[in-house]
Structures are given as structure tokens and as C-alpha cells.
C-alpha atoms as a PDB file:
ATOM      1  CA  UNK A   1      92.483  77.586 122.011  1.00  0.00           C
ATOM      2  CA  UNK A   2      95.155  80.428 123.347  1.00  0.00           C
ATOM      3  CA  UNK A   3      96.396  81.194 120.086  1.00  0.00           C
ATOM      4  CA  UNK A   4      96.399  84.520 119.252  1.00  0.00           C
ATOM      5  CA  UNK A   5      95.431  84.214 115.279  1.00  0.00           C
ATOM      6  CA  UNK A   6      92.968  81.829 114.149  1.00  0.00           C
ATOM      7  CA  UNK A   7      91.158  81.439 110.896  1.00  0.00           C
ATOM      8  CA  UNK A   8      87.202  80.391 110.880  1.00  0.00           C
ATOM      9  CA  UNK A   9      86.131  79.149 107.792  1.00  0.00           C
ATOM     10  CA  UNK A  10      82.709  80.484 106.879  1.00  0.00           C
ATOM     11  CA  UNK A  11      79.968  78.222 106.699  1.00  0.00           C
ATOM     12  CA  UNK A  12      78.645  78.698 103.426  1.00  0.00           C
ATOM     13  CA  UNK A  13      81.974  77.295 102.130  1.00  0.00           C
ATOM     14  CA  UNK A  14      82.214  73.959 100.285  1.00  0.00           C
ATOM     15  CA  UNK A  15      85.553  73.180 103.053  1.00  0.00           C
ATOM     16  CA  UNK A  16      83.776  73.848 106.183  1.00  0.00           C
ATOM     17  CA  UNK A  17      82.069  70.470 106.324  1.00  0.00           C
ATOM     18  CA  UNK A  18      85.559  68.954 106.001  1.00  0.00           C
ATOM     19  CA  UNK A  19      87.034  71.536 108.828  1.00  0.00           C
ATOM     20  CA  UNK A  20      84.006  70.414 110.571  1.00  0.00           C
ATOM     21  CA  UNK A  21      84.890  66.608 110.262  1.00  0.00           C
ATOM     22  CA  UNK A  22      88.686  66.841 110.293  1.00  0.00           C
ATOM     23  CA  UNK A  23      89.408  69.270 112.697  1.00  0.00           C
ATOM     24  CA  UNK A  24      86.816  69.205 115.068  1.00  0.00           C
ATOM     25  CA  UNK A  25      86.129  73.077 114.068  1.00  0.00           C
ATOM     26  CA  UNK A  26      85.945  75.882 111.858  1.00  0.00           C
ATOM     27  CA  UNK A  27      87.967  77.891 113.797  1.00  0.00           C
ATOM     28  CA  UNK A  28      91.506  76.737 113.375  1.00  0.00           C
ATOM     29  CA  UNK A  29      95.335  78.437 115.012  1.00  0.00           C
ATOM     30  CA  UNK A  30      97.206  80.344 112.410  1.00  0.00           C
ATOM     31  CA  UNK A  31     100.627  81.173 112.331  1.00  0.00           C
ATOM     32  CA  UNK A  32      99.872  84.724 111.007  1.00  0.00           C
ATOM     33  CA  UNK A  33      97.276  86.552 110.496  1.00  0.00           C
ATOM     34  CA  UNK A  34      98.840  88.493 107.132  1.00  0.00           C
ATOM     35  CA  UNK A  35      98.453  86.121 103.725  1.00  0.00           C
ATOM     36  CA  UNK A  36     100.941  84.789 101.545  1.00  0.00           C
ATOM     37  CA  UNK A  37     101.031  83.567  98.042  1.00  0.00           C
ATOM     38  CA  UNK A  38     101.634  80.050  97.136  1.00  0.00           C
ATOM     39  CA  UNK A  39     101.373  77.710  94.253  1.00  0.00           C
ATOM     40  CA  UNK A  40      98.938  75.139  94.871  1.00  0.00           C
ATOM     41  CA  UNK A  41      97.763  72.373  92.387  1.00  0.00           C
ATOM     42  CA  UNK A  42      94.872  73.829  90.507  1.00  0.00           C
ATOM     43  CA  UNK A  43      95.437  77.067  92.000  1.00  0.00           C
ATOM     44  CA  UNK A  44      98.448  78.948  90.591  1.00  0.00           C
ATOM     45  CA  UNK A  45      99.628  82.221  93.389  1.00  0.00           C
ATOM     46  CA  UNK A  46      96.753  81.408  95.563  1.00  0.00           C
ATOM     47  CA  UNK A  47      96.148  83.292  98.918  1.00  0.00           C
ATOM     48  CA  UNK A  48      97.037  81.602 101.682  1.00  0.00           C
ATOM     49  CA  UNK A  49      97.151  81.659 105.810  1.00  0.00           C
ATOM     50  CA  UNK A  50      99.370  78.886 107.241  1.00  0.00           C
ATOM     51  CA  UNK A  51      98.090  76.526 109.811  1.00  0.00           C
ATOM     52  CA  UNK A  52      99.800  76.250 113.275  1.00  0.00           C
ATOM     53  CA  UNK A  53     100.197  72.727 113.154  1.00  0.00           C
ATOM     54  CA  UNK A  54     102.058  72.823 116.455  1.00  0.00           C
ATOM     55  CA  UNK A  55      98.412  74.378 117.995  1.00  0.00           C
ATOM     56  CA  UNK A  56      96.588  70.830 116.954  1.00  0.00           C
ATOM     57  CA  UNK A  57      95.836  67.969 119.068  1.00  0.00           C
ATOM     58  CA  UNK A  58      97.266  64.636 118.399  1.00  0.00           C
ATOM     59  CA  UNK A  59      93.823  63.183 117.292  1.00  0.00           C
ATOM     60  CA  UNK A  60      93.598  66.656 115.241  1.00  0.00           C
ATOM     61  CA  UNK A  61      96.710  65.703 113.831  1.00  0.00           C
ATOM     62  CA  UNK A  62      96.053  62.387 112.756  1.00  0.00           C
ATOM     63  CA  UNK A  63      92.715  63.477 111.196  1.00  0.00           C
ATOM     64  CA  UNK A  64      94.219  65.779 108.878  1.00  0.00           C
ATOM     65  CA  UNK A  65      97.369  63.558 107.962  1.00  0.00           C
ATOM     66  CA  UNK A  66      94.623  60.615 107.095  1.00  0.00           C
ATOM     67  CA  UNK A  67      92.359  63.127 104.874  1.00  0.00           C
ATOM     68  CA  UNK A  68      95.432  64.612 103.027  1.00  0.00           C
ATOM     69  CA  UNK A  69      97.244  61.385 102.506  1.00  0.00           C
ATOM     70  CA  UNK A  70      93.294  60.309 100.996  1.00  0.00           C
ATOM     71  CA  UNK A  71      92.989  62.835  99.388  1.00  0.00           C
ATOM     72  CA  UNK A  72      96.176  63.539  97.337  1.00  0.00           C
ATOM     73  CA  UNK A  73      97.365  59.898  97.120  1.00  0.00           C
ATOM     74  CA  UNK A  74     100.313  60.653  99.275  1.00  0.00           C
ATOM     75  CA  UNK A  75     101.829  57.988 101.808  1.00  0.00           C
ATOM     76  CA  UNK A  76     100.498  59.150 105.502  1.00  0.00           C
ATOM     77  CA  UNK A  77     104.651  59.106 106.471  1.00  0.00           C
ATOM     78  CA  UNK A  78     105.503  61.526 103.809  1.00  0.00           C
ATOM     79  CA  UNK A  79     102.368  63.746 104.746  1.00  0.00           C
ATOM     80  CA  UNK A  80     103.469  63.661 108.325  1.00  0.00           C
ATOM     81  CA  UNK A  81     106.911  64.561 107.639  1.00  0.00           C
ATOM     82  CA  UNK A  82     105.653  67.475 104.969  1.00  0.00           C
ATOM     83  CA  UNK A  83     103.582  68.657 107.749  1.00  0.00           C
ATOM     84  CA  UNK A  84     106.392  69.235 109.706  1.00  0.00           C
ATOM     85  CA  UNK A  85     109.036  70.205 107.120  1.00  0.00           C
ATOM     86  CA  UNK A  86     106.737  72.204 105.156  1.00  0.00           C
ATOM     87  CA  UNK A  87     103.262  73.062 106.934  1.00  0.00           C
ATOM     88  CA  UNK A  88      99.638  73.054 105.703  1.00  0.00           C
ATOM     89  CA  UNK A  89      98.533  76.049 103.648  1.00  0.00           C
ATOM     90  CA  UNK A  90      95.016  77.021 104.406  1.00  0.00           C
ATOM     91  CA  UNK A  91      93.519  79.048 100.973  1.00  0.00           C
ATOM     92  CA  UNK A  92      92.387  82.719 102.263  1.00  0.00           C
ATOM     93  CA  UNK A  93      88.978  81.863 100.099  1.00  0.00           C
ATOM     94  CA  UNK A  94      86.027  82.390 102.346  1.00  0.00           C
ATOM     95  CA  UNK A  95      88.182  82.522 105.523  1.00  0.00           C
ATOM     96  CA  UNK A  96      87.749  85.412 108.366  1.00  0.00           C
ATOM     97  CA  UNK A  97      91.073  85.943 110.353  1.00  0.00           C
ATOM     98  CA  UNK A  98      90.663  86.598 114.102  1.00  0.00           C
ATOM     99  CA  UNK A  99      93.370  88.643 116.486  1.00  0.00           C
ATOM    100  CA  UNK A 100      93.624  88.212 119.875  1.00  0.00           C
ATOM    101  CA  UNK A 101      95.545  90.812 121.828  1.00  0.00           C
ATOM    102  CA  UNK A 102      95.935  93.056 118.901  1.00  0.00           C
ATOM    103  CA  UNK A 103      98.234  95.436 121.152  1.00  0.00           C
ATOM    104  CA  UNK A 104     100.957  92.943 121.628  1.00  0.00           C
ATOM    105  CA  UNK A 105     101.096  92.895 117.650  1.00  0.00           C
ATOM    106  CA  UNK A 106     100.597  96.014 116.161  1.00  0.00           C
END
């Protein structure tokens, strides 16, 4: 992984067994390494990282599309095209952000 901001999910979380199964990992790319706020169902201005889906292999790819599209009842075609339109928010819950190369950012 050459990605300069990543997100590890801590083990002790209830999501890191899925990270573990989905992704491969519980260290994941991140587009930024400074939170957001987004409304997610059940979790109304929730912090959030986004993933850098563009940083995931194909079979990385097609894990997560299967899980979501499981998971939320969604078609796998629409979750593939929201991935791309719209990205995958990653809640900042129990996460620890990483920076590689902090002088080339700050």
C-alpha cells in the first residue's frame, strides 16, 4: 500500500472482523486524513473518513460491492456505480488515521 493516508480499524471494534473478511485488512487507503460529517442511516452527522476506492484491488472491490449490496438490500450494479459516483464513507468510530510523508502535507 503507497498511499499516503490510511485508516486501521482497531481491533476491539465490532467492524474489524468484517474489514478483516472484506478487505483483506484493517488497514485501509483514505482519501484524507481530516473527517467529515455525513448523514448515515441510523447515524444522523456521523464522523466520517472516505475510502480511496481507487487504492483497492479488483477482488477488494468486488468483496465490498457483494457485502454492501447484502447488506443494505441494494442491487450490486447500483452499489458499483454509487461507489464510483459517490464513494464509501468509513465512520471515524474506533478508527486510527495514519500519515505517510507528513512534510509533503502539512
Amino acid at each position: 500500500m503507497t498511499k499516503d493516508f490510511t485508516a486501521t480499524i482497531s481491533e476491539k471494534s465490532e467492524r474489524a472482523e468484517m474489514w478483516q473478511t472484506v478487505l483483506g485488512d484493517k488497514t485501509i487507503p483514505i482519501r484524507s486524513p481530516i473527517p467529515t460529517k455525513a448523514n448515515l442511516p441510523g447515524k444522523p452527522a456521523a464522523s466520517i473518513y472516505e475510502m480511496d476506492i481507487e487504492s483497492l484491488t479488483g477482488e477488494q472491490r468486488e468483496k465490498l460491492i457483494d457485502y454492501l449490496a447484502e447488506r443494505f438490500g441494494i442491487p450490486k450494479a447500483e452499489v458499483a456505480h454509487d461507489l464510483d459516483e459517490v464513494g464509501c464513507p468509513i465512520l471515524a468510530e474506533d478508527i486510527i488515521v495514519t500519515i505517510q510523508n507528513p512534510q509533503k502535507w502539512f
